[in-house]
N, C-alpha and C. Protein backbone atom coordinates (compact mmCIF):
# COMPACT_ATOMS: atom_id res chain seq x y z
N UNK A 1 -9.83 16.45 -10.85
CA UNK A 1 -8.96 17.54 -11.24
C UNK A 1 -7.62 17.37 -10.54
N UNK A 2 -6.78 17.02 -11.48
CA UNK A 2 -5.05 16.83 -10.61
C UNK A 2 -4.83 17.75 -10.18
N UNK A 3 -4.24 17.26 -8.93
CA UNK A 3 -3.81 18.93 -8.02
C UNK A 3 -4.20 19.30 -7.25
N UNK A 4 -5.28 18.81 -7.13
CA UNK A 4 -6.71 19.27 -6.30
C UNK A 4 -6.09 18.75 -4.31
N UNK A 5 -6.43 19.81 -3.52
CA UNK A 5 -5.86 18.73 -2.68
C UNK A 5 -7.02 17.96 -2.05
N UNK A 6 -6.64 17.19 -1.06
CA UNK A 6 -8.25 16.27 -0.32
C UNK A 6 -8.48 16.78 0.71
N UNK A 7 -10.00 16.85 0.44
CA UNK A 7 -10.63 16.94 1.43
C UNK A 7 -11.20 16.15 2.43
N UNK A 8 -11.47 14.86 1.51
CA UNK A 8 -11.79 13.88 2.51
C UNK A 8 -11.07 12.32 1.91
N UNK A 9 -10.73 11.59 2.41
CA UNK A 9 -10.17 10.35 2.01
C UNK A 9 -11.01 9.67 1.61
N UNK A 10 -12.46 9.89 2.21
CA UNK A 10 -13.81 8.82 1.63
C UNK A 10 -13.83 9.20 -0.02
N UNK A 11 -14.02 10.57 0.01
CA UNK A 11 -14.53 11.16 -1.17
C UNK A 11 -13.35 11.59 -2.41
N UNK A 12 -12.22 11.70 -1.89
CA UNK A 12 -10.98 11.79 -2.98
C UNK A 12 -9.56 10.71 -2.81
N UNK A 13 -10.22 9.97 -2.58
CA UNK A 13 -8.68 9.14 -2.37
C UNK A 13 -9.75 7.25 -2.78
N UNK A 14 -9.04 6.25 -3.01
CA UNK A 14 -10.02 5.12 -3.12
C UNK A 14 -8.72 4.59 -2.35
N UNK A 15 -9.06 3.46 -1.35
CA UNK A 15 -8.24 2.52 -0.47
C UNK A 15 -7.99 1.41 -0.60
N UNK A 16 -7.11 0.67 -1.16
CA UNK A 16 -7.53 -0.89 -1.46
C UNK A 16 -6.91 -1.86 -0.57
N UNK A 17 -6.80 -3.02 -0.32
CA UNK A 17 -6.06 -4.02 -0.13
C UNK A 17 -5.45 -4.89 -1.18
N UNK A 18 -4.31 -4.80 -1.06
CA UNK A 18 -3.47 -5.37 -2.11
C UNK A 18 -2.83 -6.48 -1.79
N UNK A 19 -2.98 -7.11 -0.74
CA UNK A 19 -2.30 -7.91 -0.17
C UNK A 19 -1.79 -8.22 1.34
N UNK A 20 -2.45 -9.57 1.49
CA UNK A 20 -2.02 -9.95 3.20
C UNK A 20 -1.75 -11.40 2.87
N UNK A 21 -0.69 -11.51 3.65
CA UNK A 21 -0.13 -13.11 4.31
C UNK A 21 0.23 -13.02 5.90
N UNK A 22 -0.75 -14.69 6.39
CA UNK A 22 -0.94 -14.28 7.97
C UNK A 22 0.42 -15.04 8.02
N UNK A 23 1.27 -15.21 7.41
CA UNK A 23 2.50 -16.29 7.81
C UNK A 23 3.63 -15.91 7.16
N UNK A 24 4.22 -15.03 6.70
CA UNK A 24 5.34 -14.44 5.98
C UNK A 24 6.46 -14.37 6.35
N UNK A 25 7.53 -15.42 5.58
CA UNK A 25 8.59 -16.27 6.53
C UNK A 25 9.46 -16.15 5.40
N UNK A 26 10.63 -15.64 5.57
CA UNK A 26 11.89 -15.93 4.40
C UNK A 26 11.28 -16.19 3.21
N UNK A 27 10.61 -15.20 2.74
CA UNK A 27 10.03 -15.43 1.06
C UNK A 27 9.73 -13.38 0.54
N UNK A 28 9.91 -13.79 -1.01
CA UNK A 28 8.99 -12.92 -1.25
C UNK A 28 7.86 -12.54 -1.94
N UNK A 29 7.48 -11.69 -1.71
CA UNK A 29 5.50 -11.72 -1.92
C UNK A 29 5.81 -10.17 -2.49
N UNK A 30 4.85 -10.54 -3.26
CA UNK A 30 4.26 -9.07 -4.80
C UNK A 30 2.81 -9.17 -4.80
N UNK A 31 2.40 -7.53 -4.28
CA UNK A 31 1.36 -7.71 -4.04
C UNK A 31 -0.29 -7.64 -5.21
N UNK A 32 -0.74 -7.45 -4.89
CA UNK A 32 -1.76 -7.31 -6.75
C UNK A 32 -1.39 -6.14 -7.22
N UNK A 33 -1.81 -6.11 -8.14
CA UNK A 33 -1.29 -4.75 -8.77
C UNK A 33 -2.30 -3.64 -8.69
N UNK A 34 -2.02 -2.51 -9.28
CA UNK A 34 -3.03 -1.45 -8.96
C UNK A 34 -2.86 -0.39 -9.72
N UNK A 35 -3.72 -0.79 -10.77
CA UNK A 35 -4.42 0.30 -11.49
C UNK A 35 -4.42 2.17 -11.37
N UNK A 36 -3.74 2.34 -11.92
CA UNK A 36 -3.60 4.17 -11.79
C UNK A 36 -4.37 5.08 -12.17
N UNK A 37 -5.01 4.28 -13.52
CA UNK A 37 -5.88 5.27 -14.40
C UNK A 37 -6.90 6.10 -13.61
N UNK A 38 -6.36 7.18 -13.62
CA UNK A 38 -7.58 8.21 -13.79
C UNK A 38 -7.20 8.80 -12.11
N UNK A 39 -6.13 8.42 -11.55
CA UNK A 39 -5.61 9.17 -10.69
C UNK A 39 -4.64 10.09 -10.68
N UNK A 40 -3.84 10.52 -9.68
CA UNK A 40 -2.84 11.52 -9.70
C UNK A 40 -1.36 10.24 -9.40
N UNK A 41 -1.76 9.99 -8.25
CA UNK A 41 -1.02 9.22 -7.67
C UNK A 41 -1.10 7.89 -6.74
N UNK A 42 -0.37 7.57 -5.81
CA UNK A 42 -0.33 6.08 -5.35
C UNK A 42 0.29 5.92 -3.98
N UNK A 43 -0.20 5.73 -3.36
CA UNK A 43 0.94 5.86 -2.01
C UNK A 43 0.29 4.52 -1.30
N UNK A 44 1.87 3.34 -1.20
CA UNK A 44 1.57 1.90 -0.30
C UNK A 44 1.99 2.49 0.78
N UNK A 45 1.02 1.43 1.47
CA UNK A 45 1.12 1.09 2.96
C UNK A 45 1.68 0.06 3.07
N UNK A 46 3.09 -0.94 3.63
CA UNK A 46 3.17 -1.87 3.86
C UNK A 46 3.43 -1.90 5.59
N UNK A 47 3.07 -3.17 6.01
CA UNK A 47 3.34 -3.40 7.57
C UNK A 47 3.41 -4.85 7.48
N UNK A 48 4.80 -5.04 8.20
CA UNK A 48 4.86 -6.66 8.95
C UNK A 48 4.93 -7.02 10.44
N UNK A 49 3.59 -7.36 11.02
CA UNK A 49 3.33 -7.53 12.62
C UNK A 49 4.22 -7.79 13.50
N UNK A 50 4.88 -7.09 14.63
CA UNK A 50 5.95 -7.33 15.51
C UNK A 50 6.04 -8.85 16.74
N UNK A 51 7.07 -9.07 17.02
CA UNK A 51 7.35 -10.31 17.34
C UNK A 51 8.28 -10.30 17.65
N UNK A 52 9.25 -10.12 17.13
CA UNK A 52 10.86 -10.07 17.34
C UNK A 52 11.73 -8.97 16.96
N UNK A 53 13.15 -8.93 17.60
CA UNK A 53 14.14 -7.86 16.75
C UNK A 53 14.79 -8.82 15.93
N UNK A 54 14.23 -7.56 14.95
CA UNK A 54 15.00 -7.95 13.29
C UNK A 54 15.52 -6.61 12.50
N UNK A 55 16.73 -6.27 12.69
CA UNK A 55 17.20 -5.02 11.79
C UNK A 55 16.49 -4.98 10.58
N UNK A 56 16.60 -5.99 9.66
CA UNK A 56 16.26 -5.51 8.39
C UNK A 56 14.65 -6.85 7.68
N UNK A 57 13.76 -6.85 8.88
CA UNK A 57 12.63 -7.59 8.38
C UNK A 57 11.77 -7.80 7.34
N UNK A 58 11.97 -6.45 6.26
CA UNK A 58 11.34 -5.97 5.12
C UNK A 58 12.24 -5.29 4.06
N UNK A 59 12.13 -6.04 3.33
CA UNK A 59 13.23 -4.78 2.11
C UNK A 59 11.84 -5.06 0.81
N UNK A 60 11.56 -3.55 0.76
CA UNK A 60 10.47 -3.28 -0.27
C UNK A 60 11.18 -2.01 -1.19
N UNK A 61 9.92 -2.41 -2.45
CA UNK A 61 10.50 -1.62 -3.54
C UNK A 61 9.27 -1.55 -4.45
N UNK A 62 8.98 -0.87 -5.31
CA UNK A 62 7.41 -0.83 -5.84
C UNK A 62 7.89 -0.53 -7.10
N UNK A 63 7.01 -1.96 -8.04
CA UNK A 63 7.58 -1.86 -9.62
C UNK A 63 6.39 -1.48 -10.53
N UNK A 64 6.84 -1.19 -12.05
CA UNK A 64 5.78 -0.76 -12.56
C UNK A 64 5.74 -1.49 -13.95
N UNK A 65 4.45 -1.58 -14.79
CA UNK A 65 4.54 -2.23 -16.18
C UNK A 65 3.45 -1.35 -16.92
N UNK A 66 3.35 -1.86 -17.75
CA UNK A 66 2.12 -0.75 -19.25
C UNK A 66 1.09 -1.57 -19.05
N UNK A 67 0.84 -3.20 -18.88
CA UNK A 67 0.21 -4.38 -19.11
C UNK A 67 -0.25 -4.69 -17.95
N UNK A 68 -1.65 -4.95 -17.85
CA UNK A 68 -2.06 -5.73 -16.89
C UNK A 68 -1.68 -6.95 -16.87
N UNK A 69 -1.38 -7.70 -15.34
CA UNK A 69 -0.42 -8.77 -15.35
C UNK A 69 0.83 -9.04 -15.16
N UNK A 70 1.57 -7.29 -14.80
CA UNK A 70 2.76 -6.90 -14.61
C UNK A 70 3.91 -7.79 -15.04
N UNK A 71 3.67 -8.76 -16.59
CA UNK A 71 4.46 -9.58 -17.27
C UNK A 71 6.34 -8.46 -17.73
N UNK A 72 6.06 -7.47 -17.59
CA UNK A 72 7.32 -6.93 -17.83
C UNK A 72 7.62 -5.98 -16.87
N UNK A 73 7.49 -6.60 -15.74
CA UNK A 73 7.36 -5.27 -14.22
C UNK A 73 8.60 -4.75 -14.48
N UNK A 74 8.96 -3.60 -14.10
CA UNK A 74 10.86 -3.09 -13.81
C UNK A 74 10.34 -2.03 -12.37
N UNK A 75 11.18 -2.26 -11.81
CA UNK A 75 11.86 -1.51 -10.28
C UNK A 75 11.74 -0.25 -10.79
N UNK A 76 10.88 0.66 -9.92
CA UNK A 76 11.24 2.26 -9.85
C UNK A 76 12.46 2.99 -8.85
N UNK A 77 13.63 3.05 -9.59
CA UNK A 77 14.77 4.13 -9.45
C UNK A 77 14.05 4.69 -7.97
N UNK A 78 14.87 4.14 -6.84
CA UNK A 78 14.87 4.45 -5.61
C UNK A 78 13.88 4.54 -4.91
N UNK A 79 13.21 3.44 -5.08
CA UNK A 79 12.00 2.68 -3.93
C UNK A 79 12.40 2.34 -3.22
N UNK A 80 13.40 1.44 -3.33
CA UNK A 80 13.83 0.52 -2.41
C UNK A 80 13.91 1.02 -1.21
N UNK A 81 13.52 0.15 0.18
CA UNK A 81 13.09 0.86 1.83
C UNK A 81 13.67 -0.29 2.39
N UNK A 82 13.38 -0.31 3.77
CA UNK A 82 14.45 -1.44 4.67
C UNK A 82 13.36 -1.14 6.00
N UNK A 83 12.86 -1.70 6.93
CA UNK A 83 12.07 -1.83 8.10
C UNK A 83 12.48 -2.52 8.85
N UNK A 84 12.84 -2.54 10.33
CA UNK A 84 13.00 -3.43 11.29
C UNK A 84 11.56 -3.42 12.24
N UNK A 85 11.72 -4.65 12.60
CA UNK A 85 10.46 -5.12 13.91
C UNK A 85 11.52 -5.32 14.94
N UNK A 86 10.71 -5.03 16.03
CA UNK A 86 10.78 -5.30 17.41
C UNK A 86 9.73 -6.06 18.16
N UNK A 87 10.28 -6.43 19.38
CA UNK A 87 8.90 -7.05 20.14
C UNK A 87 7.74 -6.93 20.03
N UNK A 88 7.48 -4.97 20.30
CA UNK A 88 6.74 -4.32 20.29
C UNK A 88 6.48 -3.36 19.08
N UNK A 89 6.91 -3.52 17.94
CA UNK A 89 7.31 -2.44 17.00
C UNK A 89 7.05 -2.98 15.92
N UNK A 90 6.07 -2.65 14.95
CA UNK A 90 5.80 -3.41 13.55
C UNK A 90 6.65 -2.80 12.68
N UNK A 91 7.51 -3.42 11.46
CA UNK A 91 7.95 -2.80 10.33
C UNK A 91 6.75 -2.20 9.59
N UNK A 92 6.52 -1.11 9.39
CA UNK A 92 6.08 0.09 8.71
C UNK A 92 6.53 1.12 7.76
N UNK A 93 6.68 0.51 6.15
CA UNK A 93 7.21 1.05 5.14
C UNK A 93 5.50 1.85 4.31
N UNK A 94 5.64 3.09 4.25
CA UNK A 94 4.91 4.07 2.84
C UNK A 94 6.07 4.74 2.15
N UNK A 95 5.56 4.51 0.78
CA UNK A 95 6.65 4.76 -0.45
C UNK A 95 4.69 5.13 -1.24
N UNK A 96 5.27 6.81 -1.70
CA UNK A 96 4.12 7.54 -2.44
C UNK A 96 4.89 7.45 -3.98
N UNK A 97 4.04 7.08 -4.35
CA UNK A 97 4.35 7.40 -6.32
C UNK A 97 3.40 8.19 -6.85
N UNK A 98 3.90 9.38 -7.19
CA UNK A 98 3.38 10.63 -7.72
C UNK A 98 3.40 10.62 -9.39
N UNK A 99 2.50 10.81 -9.88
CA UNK A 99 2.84 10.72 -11.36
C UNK A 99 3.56 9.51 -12.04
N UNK A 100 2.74 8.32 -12.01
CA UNK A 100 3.98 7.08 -12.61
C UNK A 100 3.60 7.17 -13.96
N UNK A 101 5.09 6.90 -14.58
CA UNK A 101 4.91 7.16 -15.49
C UNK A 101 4.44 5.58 -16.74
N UNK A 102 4.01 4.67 -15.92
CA UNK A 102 3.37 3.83 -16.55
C UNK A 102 2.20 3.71 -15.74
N UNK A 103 1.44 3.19 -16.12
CA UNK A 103 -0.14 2.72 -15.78
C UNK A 103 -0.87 1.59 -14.49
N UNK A 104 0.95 0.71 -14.89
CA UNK A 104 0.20 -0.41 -13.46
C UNK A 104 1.50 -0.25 -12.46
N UNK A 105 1.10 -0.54 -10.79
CA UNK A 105 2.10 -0.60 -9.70
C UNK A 105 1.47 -2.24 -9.44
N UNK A 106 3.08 -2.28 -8.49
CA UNK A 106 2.59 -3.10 -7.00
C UNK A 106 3.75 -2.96 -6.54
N UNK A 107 3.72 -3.40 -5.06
CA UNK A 107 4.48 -3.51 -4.22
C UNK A 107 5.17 -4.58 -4.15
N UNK A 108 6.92 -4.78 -4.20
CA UNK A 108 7.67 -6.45 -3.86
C UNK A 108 8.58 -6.39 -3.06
N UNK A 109 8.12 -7.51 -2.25
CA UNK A 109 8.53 -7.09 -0.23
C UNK A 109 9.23 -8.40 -0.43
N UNK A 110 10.41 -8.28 0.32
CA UNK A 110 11.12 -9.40 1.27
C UNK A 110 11.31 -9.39 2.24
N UNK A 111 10.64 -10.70 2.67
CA UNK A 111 10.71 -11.15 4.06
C UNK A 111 11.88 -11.63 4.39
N UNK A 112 12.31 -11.18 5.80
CA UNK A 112 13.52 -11.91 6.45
C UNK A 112 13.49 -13.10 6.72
N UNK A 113 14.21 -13.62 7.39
CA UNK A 113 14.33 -14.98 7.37
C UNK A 113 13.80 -15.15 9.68
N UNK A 114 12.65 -14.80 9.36
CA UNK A 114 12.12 -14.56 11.21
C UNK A 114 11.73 -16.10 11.65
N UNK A 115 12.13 -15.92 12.96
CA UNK A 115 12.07 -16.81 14.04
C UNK A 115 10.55 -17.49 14.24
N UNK A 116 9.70 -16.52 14.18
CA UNK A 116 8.68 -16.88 14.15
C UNK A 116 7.79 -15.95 13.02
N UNK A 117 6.90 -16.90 11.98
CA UNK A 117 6.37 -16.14 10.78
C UNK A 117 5.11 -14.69 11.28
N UNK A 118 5.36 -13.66 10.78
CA UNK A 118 4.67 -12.84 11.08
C UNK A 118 3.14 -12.12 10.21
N UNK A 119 2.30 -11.82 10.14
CA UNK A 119 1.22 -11.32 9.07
C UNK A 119 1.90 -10.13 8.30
N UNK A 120 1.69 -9.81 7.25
CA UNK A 120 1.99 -8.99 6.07
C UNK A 120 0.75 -8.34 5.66
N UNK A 121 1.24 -7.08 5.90
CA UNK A 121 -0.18 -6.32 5.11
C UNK A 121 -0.65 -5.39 4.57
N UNK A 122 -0.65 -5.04 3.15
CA UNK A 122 -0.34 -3.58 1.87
C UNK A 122 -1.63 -3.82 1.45
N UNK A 123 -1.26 -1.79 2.00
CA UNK A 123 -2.64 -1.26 1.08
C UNK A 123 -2.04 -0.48 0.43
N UNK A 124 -3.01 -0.04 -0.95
CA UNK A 124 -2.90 1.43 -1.77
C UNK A 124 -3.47 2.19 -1.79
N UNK A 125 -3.34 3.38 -1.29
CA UNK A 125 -3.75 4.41 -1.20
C UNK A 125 -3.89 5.45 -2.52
N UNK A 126 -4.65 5.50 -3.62
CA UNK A 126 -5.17 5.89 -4.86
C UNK A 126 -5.22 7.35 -4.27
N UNK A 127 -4.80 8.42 -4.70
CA UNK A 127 -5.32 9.93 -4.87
C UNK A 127 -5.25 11.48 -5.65
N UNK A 128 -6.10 12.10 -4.97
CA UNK A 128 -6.09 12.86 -6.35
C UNK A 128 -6.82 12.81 -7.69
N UNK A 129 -8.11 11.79 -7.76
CA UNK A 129 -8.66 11.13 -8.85
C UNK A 129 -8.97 11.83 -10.19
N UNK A 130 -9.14 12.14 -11.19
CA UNK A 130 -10.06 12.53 -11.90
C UNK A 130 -11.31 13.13 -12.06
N UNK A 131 -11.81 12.17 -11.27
CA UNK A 131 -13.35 12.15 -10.99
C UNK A 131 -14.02 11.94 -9.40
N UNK A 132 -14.54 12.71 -9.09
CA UNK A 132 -15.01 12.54 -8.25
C UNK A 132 -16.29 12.87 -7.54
N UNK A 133 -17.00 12.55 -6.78
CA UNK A 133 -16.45 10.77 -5.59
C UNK A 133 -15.84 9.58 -6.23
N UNK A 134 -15.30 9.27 -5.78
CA UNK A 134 -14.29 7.89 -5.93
C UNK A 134 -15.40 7.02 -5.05
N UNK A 135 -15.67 5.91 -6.08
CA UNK A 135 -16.23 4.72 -5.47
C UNK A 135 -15.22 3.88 -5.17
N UNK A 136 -15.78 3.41 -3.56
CA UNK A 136 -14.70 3.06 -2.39
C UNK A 136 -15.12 1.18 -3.08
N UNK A 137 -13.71 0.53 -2.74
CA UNK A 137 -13.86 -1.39 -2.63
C UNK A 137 -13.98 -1.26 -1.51
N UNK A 138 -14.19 -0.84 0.14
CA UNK A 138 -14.11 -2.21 0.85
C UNK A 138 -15.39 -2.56 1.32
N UNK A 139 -15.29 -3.39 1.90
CA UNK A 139 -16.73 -4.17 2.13
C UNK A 139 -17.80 -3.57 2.55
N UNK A 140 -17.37 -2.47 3.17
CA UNK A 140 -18.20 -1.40 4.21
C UNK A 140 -17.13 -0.40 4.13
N UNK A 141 -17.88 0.87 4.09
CA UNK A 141 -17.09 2.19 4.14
C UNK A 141 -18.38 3.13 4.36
N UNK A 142 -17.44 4.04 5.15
CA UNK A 142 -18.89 5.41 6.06
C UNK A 142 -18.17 6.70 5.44
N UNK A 143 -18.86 7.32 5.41
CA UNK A 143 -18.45 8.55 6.01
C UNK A 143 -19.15 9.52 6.69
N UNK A 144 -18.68 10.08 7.72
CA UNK A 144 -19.49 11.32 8.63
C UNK A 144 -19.08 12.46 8.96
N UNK A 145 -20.01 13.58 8.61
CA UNK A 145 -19.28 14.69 9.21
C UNK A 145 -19.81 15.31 10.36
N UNK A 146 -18.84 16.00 10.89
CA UNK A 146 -19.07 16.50 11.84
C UNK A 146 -20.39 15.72 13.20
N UNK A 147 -19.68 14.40 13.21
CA UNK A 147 -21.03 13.48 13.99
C UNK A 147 -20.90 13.97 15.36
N UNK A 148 -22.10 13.83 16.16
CA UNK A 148 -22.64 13.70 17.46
C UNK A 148 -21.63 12.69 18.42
N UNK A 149 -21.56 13.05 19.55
CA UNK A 149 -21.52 11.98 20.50
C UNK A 149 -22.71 11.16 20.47
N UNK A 150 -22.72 10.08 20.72
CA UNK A 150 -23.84 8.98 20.89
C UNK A 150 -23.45 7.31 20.82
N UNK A 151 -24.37 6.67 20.81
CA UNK A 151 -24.31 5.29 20.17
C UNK A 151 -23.60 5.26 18.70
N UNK A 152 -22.61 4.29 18.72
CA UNK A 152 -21.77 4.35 17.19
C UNK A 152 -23.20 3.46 16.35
């Protein structure tokens, strides 16, 4: 039911991985695409692992197509984001798409041109579903409520 808000991320939201590179060096990378149907909305996670200062380490933007295969992707009207890393400081871009008005996303990141190559790593965050429980992809997924102290 759109609109609905969440209650739990296990049970109304589905999480994916869309994409990692452990070496992401002056290039750019588009991540898989991701399926909308039967959600509300979409919200990426992107992060590139810290190492160095770099003002502008990430310039992301999240495109959309009708077709699986994103053969006619186009840029959504003010995605576009900018992230710097530090020593200690990962570039950390979320850009939510609420209502797209086509069917498929992904995320297309440029990498700076860094000193030393860093890991890359987008997820999508699916929510709001249709239907629910949302059957989760990752390899393993829990959920618990209200658990005990004890042995994990």
């Amino acid at each position: 039911m759109p609109g609905m808000s969440i209650a739990s991320i296990y049970h109304d939201a589905k999480v994916k991985n869309i994409g990692y590179k452990i070496d992401a060096d002056d290039e750019v990378v588009t991540s898989d695409e991701v399926d909308t149907a039967g959600f509300e909305g979409c919200c990426f996670l992107i992060l590139l692992g810290r190492g160095e200062v770099k003002a502008a380490a990430i310039t992301t933007k999240i495109q959309q197509d009708t077709a699986t295969g994103m053969g006619s992707a186009a840029d959504l009207e003010d995605t576009g984001d900018t992230a710097a890393t530090a020593v200690a400081t990962d570039a950390f871009v979320m850009t939510d798409i609420k209502k797209p008005q086509e069917r498929y996303l992904r995320a297309h990141v440029t990498v700076a041109d860094m000193t030393t190559a860093a890991a890359l790593t987008m997820f999508a965050i699916l929510y709001n579903p249709t239907v629910r429980p949302v059957t989760q992809v990752a390899t393993s997924s829990e959920f618990h409520l209200e658990p005990d102290e004890g042995t994990a």
